[in-house]
PDB file of N, CA and C in Angstrom:
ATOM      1  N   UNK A   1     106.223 108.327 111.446  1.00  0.00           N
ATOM      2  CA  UNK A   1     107.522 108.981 111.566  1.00  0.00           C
ATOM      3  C   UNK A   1     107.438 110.348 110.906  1.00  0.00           C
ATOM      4  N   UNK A   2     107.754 111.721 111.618  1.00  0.00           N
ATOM      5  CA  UNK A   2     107.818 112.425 111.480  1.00  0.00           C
ATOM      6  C   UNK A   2     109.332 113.130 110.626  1.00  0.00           C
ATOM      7  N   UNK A   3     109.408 113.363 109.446  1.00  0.00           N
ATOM      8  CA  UNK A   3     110.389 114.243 108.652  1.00  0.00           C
ATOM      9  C   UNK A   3     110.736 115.460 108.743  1.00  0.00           C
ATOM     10  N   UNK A   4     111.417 116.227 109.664  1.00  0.00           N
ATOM     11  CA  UNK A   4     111.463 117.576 109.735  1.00  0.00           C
ATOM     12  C   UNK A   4     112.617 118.201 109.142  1.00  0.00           C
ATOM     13  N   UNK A   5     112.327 119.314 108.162  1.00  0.00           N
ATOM     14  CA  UNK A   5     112.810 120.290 107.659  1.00  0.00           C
ATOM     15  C   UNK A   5     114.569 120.140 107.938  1.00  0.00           C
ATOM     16  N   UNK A   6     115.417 120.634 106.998  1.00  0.00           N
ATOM     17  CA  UNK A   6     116.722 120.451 107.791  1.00  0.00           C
ATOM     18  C   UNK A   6     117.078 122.351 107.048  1.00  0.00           C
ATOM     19  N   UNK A   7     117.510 122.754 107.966  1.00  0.00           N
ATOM     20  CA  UNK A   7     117.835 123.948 107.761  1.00  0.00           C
ATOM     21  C   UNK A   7     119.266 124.593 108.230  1.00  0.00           C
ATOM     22  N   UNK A   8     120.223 125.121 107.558  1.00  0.00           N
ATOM     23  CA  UNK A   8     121.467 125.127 107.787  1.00  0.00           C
ATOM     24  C   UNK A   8     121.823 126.629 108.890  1.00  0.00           C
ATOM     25  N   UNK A   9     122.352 126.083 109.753  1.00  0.00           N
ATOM     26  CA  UNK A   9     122.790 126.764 111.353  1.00  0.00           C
ATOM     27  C   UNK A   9     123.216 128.107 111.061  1.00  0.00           C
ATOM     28  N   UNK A  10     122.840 129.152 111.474  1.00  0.00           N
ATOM     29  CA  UNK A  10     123.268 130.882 111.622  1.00  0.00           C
ATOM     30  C   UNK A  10     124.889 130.839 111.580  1.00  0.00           C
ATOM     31  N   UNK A  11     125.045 130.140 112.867  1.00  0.00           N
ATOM     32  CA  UNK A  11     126.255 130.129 113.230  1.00  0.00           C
ATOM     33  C   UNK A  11     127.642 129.401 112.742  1.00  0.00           C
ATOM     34  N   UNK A  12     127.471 128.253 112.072  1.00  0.00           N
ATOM     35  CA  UNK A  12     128.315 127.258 111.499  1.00  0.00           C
ATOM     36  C   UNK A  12     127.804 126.546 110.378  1.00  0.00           C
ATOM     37  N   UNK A  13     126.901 127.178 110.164  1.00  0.00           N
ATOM     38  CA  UNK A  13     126.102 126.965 108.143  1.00  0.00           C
ATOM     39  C   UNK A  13     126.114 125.217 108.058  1.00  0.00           C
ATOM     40  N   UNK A  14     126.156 124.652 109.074  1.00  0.00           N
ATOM     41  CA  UNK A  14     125.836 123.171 108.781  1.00  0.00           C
ATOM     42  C   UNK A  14     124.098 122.958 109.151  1.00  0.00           C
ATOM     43  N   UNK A  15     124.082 121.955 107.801  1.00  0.00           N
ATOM     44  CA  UNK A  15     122.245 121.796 107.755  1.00  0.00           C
ATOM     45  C   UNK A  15     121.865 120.742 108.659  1.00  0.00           C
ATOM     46  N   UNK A  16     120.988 121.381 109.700  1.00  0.00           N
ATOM     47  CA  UNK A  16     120.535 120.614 110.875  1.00  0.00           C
ATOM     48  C   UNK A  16     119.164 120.531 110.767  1.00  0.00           C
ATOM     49  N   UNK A  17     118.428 119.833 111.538  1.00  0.00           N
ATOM     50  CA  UNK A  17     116.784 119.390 111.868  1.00  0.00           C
ATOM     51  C   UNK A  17     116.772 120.464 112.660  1.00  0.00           C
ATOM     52  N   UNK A  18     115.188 120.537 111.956  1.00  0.00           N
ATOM     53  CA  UNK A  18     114.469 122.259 112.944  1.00  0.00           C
ATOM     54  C   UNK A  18     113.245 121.452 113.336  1.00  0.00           C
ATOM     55  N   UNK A  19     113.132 121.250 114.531  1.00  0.00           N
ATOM     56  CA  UNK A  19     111.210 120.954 115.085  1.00  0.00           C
ATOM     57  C   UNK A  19     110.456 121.806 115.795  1.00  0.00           C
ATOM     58  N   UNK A  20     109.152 121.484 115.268  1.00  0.00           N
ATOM     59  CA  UNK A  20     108.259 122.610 115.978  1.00  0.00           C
ATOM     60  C   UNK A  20     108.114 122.694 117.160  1.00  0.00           C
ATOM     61  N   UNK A  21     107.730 123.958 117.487  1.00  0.00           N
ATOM     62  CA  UNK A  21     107.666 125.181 118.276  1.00  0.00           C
ATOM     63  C   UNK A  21     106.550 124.957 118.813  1.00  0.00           C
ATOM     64  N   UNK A  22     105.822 124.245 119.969  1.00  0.00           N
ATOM     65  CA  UNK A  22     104.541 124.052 120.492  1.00  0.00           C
ATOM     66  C   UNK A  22     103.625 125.549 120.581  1.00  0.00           C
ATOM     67  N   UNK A  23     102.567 125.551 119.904  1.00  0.00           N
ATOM     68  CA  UNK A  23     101.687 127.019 119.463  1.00  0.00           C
ATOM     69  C   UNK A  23     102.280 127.653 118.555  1.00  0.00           C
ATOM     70  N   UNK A  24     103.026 127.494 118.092  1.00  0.00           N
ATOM     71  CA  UNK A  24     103.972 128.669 117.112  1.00  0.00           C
ATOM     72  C   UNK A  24     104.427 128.058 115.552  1.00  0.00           C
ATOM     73  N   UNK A  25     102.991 127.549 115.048  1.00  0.00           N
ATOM     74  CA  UNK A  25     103.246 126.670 113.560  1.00  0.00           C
ATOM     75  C   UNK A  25     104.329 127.349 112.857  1.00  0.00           C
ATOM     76  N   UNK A  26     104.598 128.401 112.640  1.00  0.00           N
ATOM     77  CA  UNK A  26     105.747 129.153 111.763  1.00  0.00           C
ATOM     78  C   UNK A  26     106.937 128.883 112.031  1.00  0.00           C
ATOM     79  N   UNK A  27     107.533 128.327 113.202  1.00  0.00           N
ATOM     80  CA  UNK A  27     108.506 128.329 114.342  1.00  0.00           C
ATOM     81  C   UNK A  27     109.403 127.027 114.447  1.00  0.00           C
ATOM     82  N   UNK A  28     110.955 126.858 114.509  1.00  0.00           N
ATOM     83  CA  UNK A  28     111.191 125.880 115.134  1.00  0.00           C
ATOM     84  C   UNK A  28     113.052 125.776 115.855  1.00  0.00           C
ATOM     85  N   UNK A  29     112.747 124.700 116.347  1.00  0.00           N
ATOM     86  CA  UNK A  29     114.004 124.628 117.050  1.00  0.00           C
ATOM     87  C   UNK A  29     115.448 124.272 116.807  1.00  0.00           C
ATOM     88  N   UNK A  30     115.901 124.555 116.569  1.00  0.00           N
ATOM     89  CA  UNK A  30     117.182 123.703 115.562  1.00  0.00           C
ATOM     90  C   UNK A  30     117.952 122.525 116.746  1.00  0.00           C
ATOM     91  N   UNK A  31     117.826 121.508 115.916  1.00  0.00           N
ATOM     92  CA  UNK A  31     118.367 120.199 117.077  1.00  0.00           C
ATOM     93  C   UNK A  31     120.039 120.307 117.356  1.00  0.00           C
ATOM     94  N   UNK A  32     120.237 120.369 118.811  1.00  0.00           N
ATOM     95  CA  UNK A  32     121.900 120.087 118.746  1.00  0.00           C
ATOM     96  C   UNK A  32     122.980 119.526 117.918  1.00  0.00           C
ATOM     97  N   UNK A  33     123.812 120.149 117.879  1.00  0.00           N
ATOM     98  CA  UNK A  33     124.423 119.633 116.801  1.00  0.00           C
ATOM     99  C   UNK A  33     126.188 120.309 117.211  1.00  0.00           C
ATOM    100  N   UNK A  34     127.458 119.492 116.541  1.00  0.00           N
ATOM    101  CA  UNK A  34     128.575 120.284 117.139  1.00  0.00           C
ATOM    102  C   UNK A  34     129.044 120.964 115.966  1.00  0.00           C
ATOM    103  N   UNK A  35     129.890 121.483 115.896  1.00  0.00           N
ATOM    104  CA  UNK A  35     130.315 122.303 114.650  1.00  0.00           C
ATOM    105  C   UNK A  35     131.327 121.014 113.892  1.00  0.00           C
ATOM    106  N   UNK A  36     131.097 121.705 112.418  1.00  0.00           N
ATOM    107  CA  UNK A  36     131.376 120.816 112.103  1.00  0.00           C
ATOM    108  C   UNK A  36     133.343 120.721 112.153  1.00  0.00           C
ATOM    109  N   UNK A  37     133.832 119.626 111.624  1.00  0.00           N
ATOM    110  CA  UNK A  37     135.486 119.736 111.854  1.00  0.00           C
ATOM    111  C   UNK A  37     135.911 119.648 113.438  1.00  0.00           C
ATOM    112  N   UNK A  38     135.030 119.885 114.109  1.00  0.00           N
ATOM    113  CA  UNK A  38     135.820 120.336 115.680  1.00  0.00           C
ATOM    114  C   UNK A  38     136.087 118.993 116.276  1.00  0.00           C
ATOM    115  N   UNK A  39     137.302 118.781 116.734  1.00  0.00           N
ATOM    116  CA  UNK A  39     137.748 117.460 117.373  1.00  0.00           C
ATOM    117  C   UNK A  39     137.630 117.657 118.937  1.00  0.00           C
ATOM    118  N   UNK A  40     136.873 116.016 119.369  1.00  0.00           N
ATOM    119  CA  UNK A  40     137.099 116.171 120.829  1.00  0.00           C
ATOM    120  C   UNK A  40     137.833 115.155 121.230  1.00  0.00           C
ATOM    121  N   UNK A  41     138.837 115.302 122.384  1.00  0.00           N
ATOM    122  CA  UNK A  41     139.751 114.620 123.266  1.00  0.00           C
ATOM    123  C   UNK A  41     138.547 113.545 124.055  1.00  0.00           C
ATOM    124  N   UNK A  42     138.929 112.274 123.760  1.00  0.00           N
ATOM    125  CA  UNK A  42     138.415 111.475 124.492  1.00  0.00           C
ATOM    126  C   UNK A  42     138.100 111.489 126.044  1.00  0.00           C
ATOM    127  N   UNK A  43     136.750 112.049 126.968  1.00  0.00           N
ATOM    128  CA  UNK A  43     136.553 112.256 127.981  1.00  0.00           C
ATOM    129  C   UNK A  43     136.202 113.376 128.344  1.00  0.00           C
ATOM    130  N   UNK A  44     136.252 114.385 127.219  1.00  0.00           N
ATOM    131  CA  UNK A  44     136.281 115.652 127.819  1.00  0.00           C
ATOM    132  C   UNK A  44     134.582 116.034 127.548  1.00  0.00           C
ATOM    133  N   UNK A  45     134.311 117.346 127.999  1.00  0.00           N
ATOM    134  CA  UNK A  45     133.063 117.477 128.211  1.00  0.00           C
ATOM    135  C   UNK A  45     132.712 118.042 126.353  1.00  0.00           C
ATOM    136  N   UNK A  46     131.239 117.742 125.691  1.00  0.00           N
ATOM    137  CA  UNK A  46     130.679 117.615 124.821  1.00  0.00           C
ATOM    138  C   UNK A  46     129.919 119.253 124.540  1.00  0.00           C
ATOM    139  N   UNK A  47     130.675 119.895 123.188  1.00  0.00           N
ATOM    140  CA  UNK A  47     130.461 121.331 123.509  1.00  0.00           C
ATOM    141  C   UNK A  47     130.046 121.462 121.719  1.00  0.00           C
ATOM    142  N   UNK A  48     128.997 121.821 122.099  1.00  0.00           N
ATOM    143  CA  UNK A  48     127.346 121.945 121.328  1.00  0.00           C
ATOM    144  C   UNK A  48     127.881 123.715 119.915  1.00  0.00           C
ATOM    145  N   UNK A  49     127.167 123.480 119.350  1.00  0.00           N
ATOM    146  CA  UNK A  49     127.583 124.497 118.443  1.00  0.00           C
ATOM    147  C   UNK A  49     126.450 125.716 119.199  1.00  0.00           C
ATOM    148  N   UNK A  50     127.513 127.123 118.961  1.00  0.00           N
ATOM    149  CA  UNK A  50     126.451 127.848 119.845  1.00  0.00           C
ATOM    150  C   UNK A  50     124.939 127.841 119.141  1.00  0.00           C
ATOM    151  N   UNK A  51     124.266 127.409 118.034  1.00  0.00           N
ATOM    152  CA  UNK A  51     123.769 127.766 117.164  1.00  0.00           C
ATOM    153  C   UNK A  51     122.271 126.563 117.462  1.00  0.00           C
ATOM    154  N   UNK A  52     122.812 125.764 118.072  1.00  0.00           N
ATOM    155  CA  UNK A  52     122.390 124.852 118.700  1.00  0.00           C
ATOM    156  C   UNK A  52     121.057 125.316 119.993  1.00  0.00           C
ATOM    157  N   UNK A  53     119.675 124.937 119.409  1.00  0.00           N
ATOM    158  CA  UNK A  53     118.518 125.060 120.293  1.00  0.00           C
ATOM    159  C   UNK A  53     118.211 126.601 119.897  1.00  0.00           C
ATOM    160  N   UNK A  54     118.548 127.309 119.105  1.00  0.00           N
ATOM    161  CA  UNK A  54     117.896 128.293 118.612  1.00  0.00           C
ATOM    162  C   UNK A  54     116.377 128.475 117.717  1.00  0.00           C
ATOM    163  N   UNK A  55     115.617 129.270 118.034  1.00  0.00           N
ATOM    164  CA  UNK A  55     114.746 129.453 117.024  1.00  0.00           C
ATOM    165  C   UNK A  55     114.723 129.906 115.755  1.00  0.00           C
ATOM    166  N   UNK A  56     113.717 129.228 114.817  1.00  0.00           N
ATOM    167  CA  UNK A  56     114.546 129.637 113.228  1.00  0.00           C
ATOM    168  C   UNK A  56     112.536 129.379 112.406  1.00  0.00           C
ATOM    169  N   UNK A  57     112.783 130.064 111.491  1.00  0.00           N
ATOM    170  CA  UNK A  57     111.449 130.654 110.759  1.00  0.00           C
ATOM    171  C   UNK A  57     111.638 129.164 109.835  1.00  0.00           C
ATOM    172  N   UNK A  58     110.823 128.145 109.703  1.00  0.00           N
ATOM    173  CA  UNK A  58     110.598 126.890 109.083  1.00  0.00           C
ATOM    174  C   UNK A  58     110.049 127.163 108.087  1.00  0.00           C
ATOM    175  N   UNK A  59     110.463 126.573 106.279  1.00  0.00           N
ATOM    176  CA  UNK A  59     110.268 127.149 105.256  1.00  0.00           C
ATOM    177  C   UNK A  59     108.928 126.898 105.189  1.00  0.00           C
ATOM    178  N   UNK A  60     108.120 125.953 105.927  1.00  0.00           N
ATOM    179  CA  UNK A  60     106.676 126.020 105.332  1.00  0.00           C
ATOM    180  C   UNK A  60     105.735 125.439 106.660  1.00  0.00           C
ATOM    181  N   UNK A  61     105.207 126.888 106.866  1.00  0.00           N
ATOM    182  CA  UNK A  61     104.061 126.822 107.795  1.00  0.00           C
ATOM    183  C   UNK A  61     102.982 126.360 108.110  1.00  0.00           C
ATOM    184  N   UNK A  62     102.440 125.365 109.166  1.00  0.00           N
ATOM    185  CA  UNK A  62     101.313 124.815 108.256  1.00  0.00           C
ATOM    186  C   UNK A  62      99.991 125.191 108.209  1.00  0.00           C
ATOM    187  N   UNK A  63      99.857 124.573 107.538  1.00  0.00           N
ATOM    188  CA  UNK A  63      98.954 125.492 106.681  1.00  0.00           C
ATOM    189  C   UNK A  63      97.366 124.984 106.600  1.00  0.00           C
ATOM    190  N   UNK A  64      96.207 125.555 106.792  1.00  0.00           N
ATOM    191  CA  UNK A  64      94.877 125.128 106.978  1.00  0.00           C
ATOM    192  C   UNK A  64      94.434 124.350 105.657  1.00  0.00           C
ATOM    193  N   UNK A  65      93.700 122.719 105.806  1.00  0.00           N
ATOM    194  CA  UNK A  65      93.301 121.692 104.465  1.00  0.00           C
ATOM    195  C   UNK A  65      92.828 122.950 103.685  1.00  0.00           C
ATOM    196  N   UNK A  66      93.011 122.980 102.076  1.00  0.00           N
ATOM    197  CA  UNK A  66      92.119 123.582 101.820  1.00  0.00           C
ATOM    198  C   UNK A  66      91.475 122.842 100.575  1.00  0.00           C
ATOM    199  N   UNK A  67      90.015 123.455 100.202  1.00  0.00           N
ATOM    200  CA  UNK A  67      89.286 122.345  99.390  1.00  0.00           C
ATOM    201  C   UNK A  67      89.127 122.980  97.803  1.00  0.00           C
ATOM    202  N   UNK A  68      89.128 122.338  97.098  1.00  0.00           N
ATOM    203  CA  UNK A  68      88.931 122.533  95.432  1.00  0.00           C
ATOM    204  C   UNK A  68      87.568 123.268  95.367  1.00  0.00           C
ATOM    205  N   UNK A  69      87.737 124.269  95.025  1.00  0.00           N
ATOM    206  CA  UNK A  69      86.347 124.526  94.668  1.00  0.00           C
ATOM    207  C   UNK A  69      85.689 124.483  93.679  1.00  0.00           C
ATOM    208  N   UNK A  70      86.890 124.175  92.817  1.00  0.00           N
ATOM    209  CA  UNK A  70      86.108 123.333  91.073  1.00  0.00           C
ATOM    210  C   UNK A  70      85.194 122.043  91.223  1.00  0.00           C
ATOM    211  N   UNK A  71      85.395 121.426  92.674  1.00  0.00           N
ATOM    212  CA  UNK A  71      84.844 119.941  92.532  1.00  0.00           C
ATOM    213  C   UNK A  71      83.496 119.834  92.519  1.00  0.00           C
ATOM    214  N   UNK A  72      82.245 119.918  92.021  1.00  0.00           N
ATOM    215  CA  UNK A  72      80.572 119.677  92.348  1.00  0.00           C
ATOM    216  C   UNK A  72      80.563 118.250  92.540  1.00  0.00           C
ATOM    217  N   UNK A  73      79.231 118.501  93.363  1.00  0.00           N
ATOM    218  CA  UNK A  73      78.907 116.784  94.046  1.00  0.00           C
ATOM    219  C   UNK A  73      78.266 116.524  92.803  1.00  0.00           C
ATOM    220  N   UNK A  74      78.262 114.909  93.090  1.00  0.00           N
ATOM    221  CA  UNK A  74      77.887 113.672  92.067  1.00  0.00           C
ATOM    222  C   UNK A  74      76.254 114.053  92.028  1.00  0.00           C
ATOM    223  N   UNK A  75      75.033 114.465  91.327  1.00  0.00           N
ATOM    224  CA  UNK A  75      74.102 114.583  91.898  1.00  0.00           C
ATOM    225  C   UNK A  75      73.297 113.774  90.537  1.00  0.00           C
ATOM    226  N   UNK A  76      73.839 112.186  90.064  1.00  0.00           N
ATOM    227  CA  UNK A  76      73.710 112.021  89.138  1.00  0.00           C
ATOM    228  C   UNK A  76      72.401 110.939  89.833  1.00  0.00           C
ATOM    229  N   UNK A  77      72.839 110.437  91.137  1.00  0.00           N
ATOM    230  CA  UNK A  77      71.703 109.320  91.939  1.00  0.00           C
ATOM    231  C   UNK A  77      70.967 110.091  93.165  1.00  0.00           C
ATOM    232  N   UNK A  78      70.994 111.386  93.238  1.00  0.00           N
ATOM    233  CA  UNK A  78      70.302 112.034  93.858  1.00  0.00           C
ATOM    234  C   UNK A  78      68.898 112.286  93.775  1.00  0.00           C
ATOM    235  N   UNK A  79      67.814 112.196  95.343  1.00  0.00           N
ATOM    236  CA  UNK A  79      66.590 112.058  94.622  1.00  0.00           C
ATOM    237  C   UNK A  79      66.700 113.486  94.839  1.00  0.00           C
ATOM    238  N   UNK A  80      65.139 113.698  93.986  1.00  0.00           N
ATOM    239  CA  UNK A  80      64.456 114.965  93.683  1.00  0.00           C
ATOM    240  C   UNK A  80      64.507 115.822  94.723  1.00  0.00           C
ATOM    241  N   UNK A  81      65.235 117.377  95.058  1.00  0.00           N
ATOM    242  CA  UNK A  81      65.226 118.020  95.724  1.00  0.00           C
ATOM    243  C   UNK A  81      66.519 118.123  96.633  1.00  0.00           C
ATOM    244  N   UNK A  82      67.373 117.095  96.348  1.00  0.00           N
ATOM    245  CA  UNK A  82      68.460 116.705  97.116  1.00  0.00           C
ATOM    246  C   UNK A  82      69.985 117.128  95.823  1.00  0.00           C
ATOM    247  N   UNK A  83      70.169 118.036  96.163  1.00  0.00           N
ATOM    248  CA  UNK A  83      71.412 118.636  95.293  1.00  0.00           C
ATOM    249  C   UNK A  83      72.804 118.195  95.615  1.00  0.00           C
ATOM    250  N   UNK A  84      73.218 117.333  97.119  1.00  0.00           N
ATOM    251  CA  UNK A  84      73.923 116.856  97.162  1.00  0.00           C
ATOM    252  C   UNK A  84      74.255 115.283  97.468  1.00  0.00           C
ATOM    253  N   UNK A  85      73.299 114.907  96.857  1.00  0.00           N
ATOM    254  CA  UNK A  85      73.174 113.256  96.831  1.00  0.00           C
ATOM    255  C   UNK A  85      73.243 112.542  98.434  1.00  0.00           C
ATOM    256  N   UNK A  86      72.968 113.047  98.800  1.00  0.00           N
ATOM    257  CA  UNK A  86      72.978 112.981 100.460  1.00  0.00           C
ATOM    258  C   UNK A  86      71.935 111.180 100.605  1.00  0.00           C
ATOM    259  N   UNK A  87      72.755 110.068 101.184  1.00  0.00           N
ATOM    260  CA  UNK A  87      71.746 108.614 101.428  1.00  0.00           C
ATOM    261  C   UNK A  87      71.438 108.958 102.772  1.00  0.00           C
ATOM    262  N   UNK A  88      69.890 108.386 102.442  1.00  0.00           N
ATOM    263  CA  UNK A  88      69.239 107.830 103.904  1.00  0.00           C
ATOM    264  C   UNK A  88      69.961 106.782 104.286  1.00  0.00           C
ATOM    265  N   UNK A  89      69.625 106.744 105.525  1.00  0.00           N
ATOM    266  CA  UNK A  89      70.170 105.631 106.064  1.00  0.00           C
ATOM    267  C   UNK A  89      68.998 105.020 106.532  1.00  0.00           C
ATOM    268  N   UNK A  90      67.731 105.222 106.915  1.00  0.00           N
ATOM    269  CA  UNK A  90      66.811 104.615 107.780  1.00  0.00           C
ATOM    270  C   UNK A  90      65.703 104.836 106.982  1.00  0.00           C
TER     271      UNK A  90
END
């Protein structure tokens, strides 16, 4: 299950779900949503906040693994010549 960002609407400052933007990691969509307070008459047609399906800059982009470079390999059972303890297998 995916958790996405909730970010509050341009248009009616209510905090809605933003999902990504297919190619565009920085990017996302803000999910429909109606304004808030607005009453609807039973039957009538279902009217979306304009703010609704817009694109919006997602607070955190993602971002490439990156690795510790404090960590050195174990090279405590390593044979001779082998600096990163690397096992045979065969």
């Amino acid at each position: 299950m995916m958790k996405l960002p909730r970010l509050p609407c341009a248009r009616c400052g209510r905090p809605t779900a933003a999902g990504p933007v297919a190619g565009r990691t920085s990017k996302g969509r803000m999910w429909r949503h109606d304004v808030p307070g607005q009453t609807r008459e039973p039957g009538s047609a279902l009217v979306s906040c304009m703010g609704s399906l817009e694109i919006v800059d997602l607070p955190q982009p993602g971002r490439q693994l990156e690795l510790d470079e404090t960590d050195t390999p174990d090279t405590t059972d390593a044979p001779e010549g082998d600096p990163y303890g690397t096992a045979h297998l065969f």
